[in-house]
C-alpha atoms as a PDB file:
ATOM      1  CA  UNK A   1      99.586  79.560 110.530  1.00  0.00           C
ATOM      2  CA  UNK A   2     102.113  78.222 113.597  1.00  0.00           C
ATOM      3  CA  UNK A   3     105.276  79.923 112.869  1.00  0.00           C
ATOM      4  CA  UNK A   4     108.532  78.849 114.645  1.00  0.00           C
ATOM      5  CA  UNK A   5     111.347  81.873 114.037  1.00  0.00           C
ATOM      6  CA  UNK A   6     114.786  80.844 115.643  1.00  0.00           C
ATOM      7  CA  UNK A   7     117.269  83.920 116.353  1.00  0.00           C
ATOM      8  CA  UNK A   8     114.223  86.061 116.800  1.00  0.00           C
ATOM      9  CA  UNK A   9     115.634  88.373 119.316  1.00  0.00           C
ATOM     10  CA  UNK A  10     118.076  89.134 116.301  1.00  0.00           C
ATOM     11  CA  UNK A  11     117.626  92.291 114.220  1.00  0.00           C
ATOM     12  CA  UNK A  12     115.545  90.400 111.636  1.00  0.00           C
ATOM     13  CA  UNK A  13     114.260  88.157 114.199  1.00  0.00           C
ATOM     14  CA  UNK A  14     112.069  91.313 115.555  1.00  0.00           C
ATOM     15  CA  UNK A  15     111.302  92.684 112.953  1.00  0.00           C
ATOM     16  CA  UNK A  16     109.599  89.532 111.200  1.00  0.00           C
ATOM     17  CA  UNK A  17     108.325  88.496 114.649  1.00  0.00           C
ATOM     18  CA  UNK A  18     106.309  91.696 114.818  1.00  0.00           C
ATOM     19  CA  UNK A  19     105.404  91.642 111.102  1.00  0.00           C
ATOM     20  CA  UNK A  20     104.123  87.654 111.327  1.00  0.00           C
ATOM     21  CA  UNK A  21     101.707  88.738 114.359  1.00  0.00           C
ATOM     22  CA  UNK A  22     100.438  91.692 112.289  1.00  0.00           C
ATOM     23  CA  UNK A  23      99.577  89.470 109.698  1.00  0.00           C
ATOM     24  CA  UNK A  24      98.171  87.307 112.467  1.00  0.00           C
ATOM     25  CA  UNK A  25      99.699  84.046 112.488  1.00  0.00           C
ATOM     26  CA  UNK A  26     100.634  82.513 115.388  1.00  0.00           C
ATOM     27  CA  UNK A  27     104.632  82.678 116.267  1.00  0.00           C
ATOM     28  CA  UNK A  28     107.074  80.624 118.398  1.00  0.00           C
ATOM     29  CA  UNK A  29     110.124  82.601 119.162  1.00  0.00           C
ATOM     30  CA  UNK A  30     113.340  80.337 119.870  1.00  0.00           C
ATOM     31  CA  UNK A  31     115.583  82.279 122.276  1.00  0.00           C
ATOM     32  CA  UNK A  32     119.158  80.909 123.801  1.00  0.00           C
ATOM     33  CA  UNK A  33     119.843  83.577 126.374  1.00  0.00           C
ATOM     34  CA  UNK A  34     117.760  87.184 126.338  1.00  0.00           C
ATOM     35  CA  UNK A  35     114.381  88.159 125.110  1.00  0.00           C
ATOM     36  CA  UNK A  36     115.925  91.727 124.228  1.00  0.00           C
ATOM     37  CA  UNK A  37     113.452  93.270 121.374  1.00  0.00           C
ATOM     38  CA  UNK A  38     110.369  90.714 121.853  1.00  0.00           C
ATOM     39  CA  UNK A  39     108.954  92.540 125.124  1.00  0.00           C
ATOM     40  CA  UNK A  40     106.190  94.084 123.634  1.00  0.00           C
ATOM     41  CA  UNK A  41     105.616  91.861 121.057  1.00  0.00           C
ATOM     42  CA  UNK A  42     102.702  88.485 121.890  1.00  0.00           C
ATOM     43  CA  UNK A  43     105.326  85.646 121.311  1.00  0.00           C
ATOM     44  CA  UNK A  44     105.531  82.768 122.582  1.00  0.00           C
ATOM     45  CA  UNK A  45     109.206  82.257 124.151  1.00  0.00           C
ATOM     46  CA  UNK A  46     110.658  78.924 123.353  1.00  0.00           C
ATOM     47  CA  UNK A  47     114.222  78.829 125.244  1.00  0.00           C
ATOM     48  CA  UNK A  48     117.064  76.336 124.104  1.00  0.00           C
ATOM     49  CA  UNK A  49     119.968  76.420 121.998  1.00  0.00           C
ATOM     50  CA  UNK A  50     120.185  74.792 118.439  1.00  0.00           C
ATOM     51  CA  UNK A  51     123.148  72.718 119.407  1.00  0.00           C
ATOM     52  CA  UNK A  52     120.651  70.590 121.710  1.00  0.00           C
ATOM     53  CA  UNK A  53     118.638  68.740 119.036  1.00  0.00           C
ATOM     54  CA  UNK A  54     115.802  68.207 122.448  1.00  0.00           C
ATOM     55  CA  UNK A  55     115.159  71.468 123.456  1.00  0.00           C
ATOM     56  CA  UNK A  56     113.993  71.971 119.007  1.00  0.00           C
ATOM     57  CA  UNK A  57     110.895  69.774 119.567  1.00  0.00           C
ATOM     58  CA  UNK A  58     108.517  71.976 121.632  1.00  0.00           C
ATOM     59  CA  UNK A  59     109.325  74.946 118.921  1.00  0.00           C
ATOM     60  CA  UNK A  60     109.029  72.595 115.790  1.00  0.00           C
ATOM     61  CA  UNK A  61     106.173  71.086 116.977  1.00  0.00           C
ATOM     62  CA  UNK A  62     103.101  71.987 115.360  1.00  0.00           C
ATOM     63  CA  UNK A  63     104.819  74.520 113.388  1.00  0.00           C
ATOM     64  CA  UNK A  64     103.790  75.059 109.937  1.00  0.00           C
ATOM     65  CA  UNK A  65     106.978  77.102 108.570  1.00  0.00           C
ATOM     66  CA  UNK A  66     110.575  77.686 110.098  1.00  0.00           C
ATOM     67  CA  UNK A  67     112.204  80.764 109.874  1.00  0.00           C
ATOM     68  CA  UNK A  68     115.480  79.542 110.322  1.00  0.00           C
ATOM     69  CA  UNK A  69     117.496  82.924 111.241  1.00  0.00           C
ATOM     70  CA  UNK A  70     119.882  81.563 114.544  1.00  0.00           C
ATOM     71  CA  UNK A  71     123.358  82.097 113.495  1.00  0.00           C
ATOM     72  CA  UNK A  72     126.689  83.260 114.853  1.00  0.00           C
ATOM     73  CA  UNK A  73     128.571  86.268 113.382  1.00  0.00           C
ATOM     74  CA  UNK A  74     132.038  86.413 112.936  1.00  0.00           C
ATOM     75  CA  UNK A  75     134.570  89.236 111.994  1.00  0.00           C
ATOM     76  CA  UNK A  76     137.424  87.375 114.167  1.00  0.00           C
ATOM     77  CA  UNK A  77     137.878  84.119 113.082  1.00  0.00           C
ATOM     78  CA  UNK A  78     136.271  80.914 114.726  1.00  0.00           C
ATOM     79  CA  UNK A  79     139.062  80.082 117.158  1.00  0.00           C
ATOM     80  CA  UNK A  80     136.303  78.470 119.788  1.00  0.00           C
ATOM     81  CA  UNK A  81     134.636  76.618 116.305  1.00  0.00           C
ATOM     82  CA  UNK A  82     130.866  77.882 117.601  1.00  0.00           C
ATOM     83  CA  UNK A  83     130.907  79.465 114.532  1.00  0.00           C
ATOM     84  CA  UNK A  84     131.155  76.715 112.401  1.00  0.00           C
ATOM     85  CA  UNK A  85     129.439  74.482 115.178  1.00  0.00           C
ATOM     86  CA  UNK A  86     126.253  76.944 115.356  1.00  0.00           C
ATOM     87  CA  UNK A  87     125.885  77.688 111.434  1.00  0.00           C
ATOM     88  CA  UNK A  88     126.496  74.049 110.324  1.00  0.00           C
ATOM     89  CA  UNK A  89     125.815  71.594 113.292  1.00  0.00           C
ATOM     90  CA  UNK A  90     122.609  74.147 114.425  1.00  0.00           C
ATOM     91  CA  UNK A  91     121.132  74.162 110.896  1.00  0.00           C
ATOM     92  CA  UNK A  92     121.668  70.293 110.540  1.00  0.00           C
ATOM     93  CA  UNK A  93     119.981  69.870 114.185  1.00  0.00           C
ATOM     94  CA  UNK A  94     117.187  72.204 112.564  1.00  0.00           C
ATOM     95  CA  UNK A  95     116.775  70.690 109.277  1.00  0.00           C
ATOM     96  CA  UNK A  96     116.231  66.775 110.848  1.00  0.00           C
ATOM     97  CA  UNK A  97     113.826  67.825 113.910  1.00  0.00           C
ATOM     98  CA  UNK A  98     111.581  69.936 111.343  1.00  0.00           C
ATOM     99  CA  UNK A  99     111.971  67.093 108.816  1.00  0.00           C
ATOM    100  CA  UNK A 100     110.886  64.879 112.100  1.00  0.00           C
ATOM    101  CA  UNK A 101     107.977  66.826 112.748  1.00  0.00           C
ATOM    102  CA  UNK A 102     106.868  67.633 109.195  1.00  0.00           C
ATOM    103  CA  UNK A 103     107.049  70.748 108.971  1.00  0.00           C
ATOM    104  CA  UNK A 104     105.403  72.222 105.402  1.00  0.00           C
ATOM    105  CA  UNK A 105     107.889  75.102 104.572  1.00  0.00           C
ATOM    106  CA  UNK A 106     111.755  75.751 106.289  1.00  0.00           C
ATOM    107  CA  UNK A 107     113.048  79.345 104.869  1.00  0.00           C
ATOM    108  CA  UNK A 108     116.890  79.324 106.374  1.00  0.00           C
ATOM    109  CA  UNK A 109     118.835  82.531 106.213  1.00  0.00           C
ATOM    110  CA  UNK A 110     122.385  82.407 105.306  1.00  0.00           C
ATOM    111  CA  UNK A 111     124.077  85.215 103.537  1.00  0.00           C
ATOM    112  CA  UNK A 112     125.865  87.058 100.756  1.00  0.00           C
ATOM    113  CA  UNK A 113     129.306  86.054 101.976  1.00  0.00           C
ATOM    114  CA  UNK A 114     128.739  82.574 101.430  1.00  0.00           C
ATOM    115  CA  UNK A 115     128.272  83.056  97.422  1.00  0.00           C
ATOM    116  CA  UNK A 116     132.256  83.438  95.949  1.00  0.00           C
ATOM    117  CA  UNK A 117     132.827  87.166  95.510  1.00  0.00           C
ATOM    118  CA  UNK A 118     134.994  86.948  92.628  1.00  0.00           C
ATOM    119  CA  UNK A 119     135.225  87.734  89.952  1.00  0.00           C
ATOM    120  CA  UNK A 120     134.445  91.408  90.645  1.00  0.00           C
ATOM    121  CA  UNK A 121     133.673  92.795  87.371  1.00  0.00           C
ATOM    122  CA  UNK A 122     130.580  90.327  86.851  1.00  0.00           C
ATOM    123  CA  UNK A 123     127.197  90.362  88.425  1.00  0.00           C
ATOM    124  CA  UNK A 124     126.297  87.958  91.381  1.00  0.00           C
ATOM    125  CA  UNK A 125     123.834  86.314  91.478  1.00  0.00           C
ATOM    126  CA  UNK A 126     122.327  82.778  92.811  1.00  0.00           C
ATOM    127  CA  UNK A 127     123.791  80.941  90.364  1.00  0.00           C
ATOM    128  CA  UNK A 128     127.530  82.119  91.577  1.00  0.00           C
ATOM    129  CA  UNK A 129     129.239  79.058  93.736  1.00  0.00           C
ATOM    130  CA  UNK A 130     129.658  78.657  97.169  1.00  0.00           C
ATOM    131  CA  UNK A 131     132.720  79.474  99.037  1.00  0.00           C
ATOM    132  CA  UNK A 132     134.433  75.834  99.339  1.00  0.00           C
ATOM    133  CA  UNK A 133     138.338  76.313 101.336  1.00  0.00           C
ATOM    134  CA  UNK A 134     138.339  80.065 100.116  1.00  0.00           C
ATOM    135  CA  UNK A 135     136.943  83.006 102.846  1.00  0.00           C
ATOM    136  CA  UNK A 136     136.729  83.632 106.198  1.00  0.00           C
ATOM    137  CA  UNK A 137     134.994  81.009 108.604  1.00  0.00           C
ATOM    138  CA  UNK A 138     131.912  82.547 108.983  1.00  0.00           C
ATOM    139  CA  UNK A 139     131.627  82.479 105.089  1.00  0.00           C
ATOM    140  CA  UNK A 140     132.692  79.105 105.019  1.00  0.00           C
ATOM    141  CA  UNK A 141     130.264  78.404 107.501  1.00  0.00           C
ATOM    142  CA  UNK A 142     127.040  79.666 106.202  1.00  0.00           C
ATOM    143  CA  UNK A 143     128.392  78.250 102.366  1.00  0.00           C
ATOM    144  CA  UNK A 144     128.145  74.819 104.824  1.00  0.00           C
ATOM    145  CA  UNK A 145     124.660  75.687 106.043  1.00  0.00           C
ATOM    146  CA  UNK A 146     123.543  76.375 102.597  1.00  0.00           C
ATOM    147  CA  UNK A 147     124.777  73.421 101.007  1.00  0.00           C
ATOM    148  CA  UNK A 148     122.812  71.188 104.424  1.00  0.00           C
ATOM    149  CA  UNK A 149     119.663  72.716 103.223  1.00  0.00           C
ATOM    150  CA  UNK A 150     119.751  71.571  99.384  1.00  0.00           C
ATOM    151  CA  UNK A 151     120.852  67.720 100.656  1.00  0.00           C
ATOM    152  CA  UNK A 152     117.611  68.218 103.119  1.00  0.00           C
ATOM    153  CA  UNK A 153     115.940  69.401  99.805  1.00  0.00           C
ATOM    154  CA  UNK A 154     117.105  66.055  97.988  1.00  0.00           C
ATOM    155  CA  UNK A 155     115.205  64.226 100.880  1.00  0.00           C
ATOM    156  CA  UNK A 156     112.070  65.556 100.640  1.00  0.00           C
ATOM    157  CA  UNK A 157     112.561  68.603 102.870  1.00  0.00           C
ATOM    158  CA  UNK A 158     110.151  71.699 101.476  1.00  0.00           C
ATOM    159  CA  UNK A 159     112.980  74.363 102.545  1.00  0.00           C
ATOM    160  CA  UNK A 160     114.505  77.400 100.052  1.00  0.00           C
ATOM    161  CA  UNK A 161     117.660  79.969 101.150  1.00  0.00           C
ATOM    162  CA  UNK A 162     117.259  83.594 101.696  1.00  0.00           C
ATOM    163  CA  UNK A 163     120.703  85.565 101.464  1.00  0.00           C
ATOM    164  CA  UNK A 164     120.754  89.044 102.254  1.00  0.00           C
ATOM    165  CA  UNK A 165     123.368  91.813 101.952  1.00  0.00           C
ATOM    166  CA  UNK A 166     124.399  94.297 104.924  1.00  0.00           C
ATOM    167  CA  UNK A 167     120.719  94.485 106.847  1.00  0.00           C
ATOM    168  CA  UNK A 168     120.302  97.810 108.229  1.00  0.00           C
ATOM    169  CA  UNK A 169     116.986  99.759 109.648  1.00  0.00           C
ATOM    170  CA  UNK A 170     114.721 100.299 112.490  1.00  0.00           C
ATOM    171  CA  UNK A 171     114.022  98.435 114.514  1.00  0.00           C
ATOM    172  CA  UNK A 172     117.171  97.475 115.659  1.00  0.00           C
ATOM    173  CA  UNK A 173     116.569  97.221 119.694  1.00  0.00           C
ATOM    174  CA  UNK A 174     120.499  95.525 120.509  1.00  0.00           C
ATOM    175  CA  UNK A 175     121.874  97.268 117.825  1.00  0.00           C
ATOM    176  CA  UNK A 176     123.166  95.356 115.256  1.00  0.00           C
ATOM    177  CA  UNK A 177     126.984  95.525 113.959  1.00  0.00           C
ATOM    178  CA  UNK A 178     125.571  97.805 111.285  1.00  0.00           C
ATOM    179  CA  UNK A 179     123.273  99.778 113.819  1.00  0.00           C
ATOM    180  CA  UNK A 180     126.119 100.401 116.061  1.00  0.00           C
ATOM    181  CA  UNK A 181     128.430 102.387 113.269  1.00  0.00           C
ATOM    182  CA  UNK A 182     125.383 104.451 112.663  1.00  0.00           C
ATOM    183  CA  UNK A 183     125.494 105.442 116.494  1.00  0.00           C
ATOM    184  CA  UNK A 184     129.470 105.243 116.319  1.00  0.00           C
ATOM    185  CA  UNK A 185     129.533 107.513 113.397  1.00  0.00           C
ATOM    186  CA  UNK A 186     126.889 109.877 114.589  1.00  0.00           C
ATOM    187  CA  UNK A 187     128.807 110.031 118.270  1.00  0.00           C
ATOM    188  CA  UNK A 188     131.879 111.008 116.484  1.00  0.00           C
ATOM    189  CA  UNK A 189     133.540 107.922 117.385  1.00  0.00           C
ATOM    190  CA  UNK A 190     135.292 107.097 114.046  1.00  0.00           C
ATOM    191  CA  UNK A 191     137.663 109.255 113.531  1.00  0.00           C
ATOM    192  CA  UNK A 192     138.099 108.122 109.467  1.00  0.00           C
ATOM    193  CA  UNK A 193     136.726 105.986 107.370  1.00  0.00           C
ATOM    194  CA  UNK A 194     138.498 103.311 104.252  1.00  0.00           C
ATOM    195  CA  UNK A 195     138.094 103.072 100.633  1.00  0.00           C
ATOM    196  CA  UNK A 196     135.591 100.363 100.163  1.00  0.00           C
ATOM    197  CA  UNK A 197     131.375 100.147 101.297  1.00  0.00           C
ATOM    198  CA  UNK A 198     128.880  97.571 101.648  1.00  0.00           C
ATOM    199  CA  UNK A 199     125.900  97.016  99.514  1.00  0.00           C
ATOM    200  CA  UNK A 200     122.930  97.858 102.180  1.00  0.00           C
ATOM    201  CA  UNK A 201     119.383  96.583 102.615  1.00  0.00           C
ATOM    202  CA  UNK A 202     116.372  97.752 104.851  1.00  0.00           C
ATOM    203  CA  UNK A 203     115.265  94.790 107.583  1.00  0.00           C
ATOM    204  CA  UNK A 204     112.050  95.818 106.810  1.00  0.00           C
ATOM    205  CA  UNK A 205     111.897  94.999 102.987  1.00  0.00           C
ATOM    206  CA  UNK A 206     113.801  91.541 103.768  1.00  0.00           C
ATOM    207  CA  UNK A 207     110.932  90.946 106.442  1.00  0.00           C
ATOM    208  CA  UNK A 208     108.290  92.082 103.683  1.00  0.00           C
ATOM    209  CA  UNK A 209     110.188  89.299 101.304  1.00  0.00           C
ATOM    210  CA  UNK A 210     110.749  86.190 103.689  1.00  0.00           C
ATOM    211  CA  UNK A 211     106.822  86.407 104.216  1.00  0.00           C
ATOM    212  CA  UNK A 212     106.341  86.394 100.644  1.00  0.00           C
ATOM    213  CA  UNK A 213     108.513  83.639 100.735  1.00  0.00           C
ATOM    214  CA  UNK A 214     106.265  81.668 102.261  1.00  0.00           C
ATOM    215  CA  UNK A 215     103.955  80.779  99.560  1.00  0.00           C
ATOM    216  CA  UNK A 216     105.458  82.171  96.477  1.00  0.00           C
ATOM    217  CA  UNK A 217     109.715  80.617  97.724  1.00  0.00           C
ATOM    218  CA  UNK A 218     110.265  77.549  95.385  1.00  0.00           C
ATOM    219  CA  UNK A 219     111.648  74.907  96.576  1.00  0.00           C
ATOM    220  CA  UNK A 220     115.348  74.073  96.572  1.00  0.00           C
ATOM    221  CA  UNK A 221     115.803  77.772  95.235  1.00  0.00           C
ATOM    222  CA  UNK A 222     117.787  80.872  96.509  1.00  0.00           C
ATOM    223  CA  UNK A 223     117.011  84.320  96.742  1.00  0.00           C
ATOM    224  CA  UNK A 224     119.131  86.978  97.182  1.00  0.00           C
ATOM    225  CA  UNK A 225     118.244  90.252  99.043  1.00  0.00           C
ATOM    226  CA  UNK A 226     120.578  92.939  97.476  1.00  0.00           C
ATOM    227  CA  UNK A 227     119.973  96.486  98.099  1.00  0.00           C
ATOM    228  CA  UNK A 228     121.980  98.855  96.522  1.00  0.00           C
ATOM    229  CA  UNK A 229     126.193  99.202  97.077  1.00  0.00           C
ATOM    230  CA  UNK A 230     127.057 102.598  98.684  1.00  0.00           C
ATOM    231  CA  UNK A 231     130.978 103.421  99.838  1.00  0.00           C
ATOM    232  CA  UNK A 232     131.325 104.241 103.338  1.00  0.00           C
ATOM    233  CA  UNK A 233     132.146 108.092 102.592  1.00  0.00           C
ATOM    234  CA  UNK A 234     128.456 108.299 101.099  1.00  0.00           C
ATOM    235  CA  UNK A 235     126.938 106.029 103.737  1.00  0.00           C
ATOM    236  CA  UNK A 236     128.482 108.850 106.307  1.00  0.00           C
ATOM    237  CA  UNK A 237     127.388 111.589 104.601  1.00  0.00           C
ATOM    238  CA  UNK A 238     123.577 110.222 104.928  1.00  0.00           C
ATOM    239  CA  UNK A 239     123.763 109.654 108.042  1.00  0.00           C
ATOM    240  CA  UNK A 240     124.803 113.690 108.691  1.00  0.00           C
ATOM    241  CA  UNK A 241     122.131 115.278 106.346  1.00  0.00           C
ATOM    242  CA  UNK A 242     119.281 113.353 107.789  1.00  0.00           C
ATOM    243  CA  UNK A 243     120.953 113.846 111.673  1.00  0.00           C
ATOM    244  CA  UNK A 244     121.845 117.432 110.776  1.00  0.00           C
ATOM    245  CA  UNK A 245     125.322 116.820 112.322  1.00  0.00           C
ATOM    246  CA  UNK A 246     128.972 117.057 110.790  1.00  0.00           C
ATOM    247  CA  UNK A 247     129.921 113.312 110.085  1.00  0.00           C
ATOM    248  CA  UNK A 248     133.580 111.802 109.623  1.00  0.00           C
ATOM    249  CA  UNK A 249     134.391 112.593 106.098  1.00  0.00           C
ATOM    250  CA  UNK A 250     138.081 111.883 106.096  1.00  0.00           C
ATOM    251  CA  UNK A 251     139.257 108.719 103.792  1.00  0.00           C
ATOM    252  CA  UNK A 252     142.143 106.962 104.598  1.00  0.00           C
ATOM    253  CA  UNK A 253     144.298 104.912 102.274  1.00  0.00           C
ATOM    254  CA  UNK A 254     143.733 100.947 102.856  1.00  0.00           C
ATOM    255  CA  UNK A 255     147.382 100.558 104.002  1.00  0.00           C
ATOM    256  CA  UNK A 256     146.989 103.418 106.670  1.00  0.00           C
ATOM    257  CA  UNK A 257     144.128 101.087 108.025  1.00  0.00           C
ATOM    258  CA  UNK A 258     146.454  98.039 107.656  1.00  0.00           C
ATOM    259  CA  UNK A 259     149.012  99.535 109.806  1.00  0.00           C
ATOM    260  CA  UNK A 260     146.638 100.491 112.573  1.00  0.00           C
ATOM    261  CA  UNK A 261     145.593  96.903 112.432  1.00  0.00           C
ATOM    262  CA  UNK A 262     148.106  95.552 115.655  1.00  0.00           C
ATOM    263  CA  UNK A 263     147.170  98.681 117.925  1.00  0.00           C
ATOM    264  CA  UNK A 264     143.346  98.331 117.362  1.00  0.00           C
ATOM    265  CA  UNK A 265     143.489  94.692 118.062  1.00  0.00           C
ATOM    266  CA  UNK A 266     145.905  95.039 121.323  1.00  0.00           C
ATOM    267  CA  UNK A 267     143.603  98.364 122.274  1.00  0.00           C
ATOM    268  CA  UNK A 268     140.316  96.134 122.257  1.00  0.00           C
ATOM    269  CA  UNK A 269     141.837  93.348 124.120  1.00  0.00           C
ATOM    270  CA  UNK A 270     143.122  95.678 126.874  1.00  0.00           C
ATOM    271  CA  UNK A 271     140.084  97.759 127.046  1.00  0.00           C
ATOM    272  CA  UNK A 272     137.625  94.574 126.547  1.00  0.00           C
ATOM    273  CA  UNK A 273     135.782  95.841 124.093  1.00  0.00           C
ATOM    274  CA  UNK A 274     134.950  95.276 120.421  1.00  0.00           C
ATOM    275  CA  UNK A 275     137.461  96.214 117.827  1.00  0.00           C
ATOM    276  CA  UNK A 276     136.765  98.849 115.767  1.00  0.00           C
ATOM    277  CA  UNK A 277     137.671  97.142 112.723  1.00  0.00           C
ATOM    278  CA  UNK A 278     140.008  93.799 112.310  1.00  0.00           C
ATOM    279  CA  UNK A 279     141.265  92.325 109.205  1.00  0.00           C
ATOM    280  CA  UNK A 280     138.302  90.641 107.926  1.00  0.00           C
ATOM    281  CA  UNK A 281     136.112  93.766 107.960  1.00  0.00           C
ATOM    282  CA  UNK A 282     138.722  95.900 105.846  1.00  0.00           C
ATOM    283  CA  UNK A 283     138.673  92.502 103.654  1.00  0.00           C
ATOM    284  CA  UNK A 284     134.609  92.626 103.162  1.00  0.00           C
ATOM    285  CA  UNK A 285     134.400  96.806 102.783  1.00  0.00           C
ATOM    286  CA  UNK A 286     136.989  96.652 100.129  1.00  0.00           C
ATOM    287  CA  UNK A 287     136.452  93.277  98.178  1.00  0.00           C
ATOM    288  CA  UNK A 288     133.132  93.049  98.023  1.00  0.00           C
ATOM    289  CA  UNK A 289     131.064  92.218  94.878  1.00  0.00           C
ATOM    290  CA  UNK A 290     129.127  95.376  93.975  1.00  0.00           C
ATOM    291  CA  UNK A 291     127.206  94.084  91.504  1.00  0.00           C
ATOM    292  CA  UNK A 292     124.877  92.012  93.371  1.00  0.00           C
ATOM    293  CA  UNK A 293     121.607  90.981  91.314  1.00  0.00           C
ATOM    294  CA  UNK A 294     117.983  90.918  93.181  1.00  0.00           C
ATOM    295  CA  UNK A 295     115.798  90.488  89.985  1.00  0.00           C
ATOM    296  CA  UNK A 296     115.279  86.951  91.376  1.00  0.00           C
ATOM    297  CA  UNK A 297     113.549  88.077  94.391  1.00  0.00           C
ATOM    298  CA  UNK A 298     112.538  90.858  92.469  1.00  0.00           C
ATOM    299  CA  UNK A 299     109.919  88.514  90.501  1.00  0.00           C
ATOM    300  CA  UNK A 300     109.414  85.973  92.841  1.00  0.00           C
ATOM    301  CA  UNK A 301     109.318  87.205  96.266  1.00  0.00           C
ATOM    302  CA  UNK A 302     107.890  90.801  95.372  1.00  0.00           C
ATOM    303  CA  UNK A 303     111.212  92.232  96.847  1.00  0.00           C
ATOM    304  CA  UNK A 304     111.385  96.126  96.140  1.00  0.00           C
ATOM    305  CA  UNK A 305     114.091  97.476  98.500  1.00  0.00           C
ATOM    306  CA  UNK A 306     113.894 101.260  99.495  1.00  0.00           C
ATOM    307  CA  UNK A 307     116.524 103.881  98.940  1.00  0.00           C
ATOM    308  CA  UNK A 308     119.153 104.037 101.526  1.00  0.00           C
ATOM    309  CA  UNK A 309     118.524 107.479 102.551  1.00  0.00           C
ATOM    310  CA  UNK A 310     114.877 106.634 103.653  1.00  0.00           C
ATOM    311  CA  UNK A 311     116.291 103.998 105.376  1.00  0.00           C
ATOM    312  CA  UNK A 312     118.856 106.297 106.865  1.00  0.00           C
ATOM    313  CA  UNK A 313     116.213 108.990 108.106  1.00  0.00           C
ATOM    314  CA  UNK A 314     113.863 106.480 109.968  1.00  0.00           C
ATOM    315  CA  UNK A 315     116.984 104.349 111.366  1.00  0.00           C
ATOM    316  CA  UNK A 316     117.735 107.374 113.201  1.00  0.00           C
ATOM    317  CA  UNK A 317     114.478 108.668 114.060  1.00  0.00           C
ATOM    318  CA  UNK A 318     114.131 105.214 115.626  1.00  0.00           C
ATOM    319  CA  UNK A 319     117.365 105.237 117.501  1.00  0.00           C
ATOM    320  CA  UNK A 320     116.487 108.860 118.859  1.00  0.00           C
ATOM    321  CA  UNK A 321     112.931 108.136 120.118  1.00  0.00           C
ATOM    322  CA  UNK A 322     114.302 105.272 121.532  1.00  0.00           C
ATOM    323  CA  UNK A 323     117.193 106.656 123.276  1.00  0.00           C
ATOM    324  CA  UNK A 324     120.342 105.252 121.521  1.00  0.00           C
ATOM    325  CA  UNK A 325     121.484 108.358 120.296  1.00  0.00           C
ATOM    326  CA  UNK A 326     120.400 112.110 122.038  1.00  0.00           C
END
């Protein structure tokens, strides 16, 4: 088939890049600045930016599914509004050029953090609601995105939602925000860690799902990619049996980290650099839903997510042999 995958030089974007041309379909990979990740890998480049409902065309085109992956990530707000203008206004843009150009199947990928965490002590699943006013932007934002999709739905629009948890795994050529606190917290540069952890999922058994997803997605549905919830302590400690190196063990109370909050955020803006964590990050790591169903995309989508530690062990195999970490 004639595949069109925006946000392929992504993390995900590789990886189901690669995986779609081993299959041997045909892919279209929609870039807005660098091809970083797709070197090696027999795309063809369509540059342009999902705000610019022209420059869609040449990738929709043709195409016989949409992987719909572009988005902007946010742990700091949306004080610019790209956030908000690239997760809603992008996906809109998206949704009426592939409508335009018929395409047969559009899989969009939004994201755990637009389902309503609370309450805590219950299972989430697809049938929890959106985020409406509650949440950060970005949550807010891909809640928005979601909710674009099912009124395209309404309108005839074959398109279904994948939401995954914390991606994490090779390859991860940038890295990702996840891939860079495995290099962070191999390279010592955390000095201590919170209370609180993610639940984490391999990019390679998402890929293996949004290709299932394909022909066996229903439409106007949602599929969640949960993995399993791990606290950061336990995450660390992976990451120094498989690397044979002493990891940060040290746990902090929350309002220690809360404290700190002022000095990392003035430190990062002096140094220009990323903060090391900012108040919506402590926010996610502690509050969290950790019972996060997949039997959905269990059934449907043939979803069978890996144990963390393998993920763990080749993530770092990967980042050695490819010179992230010595």
């Amino acid at each position: 088939m004639n595949i069109a995958v925006t946000g392929a030089n992504g993390h995900v974007g590789v990886n189901l890049c690669k995986a779609l041309i081993e299959k041997g379909h045909t892919v279209k990979a929609f870039i807005h600045t660098h091809t970083g990740g797709l070197e090696n890998i027999p795309v063809t480049l369509v540059r342009g930016n999902v705000l610019e409902k022209a420059t869609l065309y040449p990738l929709l085109t043709d195409a016989d599914v949409v992987f719909h992956l572009a988005a902007k990530i946010s742990i700091l707000g949306d004080k610019d509004r790209m956030v908000s203008k690239i997760n809603l206004d992008g996906t809109k843009n998206m949704l009426a050029v592939a409508a335009e150009c018929k395409v047969k199947r559009f899989i969009h990928f939004s994201s755990i953090h637009a389902f309503s965490q609370q309450p805590h002590h219950l299972p989430l699943d697809e049938t929890r609601p959106l985020v409406v006013n509650e949440g950060f932007a970005y949550d807010r934002s891909k809640a928005a995105g979601e909710r674009a999709v099912m009124e395209a739905v309404k309108n005839g629009l074959n398109a279904l939602v994948i939401s995954p948890t914390a991606i994490i795994g090779p390859a991860d050529p940038e890295p990702s925000l996840l891939g860079t606190a495995v290099v962070d917290i191999y390279n010592h540069k955390i000095p201590s860690l919170v209370p609180g952890g993610y639940d984490w999922v391999d990019v390679r058994d998402i890929v293996t799902a949004a290709i299932a997803a394909i022909d066996h997605g229903r439409t106007g549905e949602k599929y969640l990619l949960a993995g399993r919830w791990t606290s950061l302590q336990e995450f660390s400690t992976l990451i120094s049996e498989h690397s044979g190196r002493k990891t940060v063990s040290t746990v902090l109370p929350m309002w220690v980290a809360r404290v700190g909050l002022p000095f990392i955020t003035l430190l990062s803006k002096l140094s220009g650099t990323k903060p090391l964590y900012t108040s919506e990050s402590l926010t996610i790591i502690t509050e969290g839903n950790r019972m996060i169903s997949n039997a959905k995309a269990r059934a449907e989508l043939n979803f069978n997510p890996r144990p963390l530690t393998e993920t763990i062990k080749d993530l770092l195999t990967w980042l050695r042999e490819n010179g992230k970490i010595k």
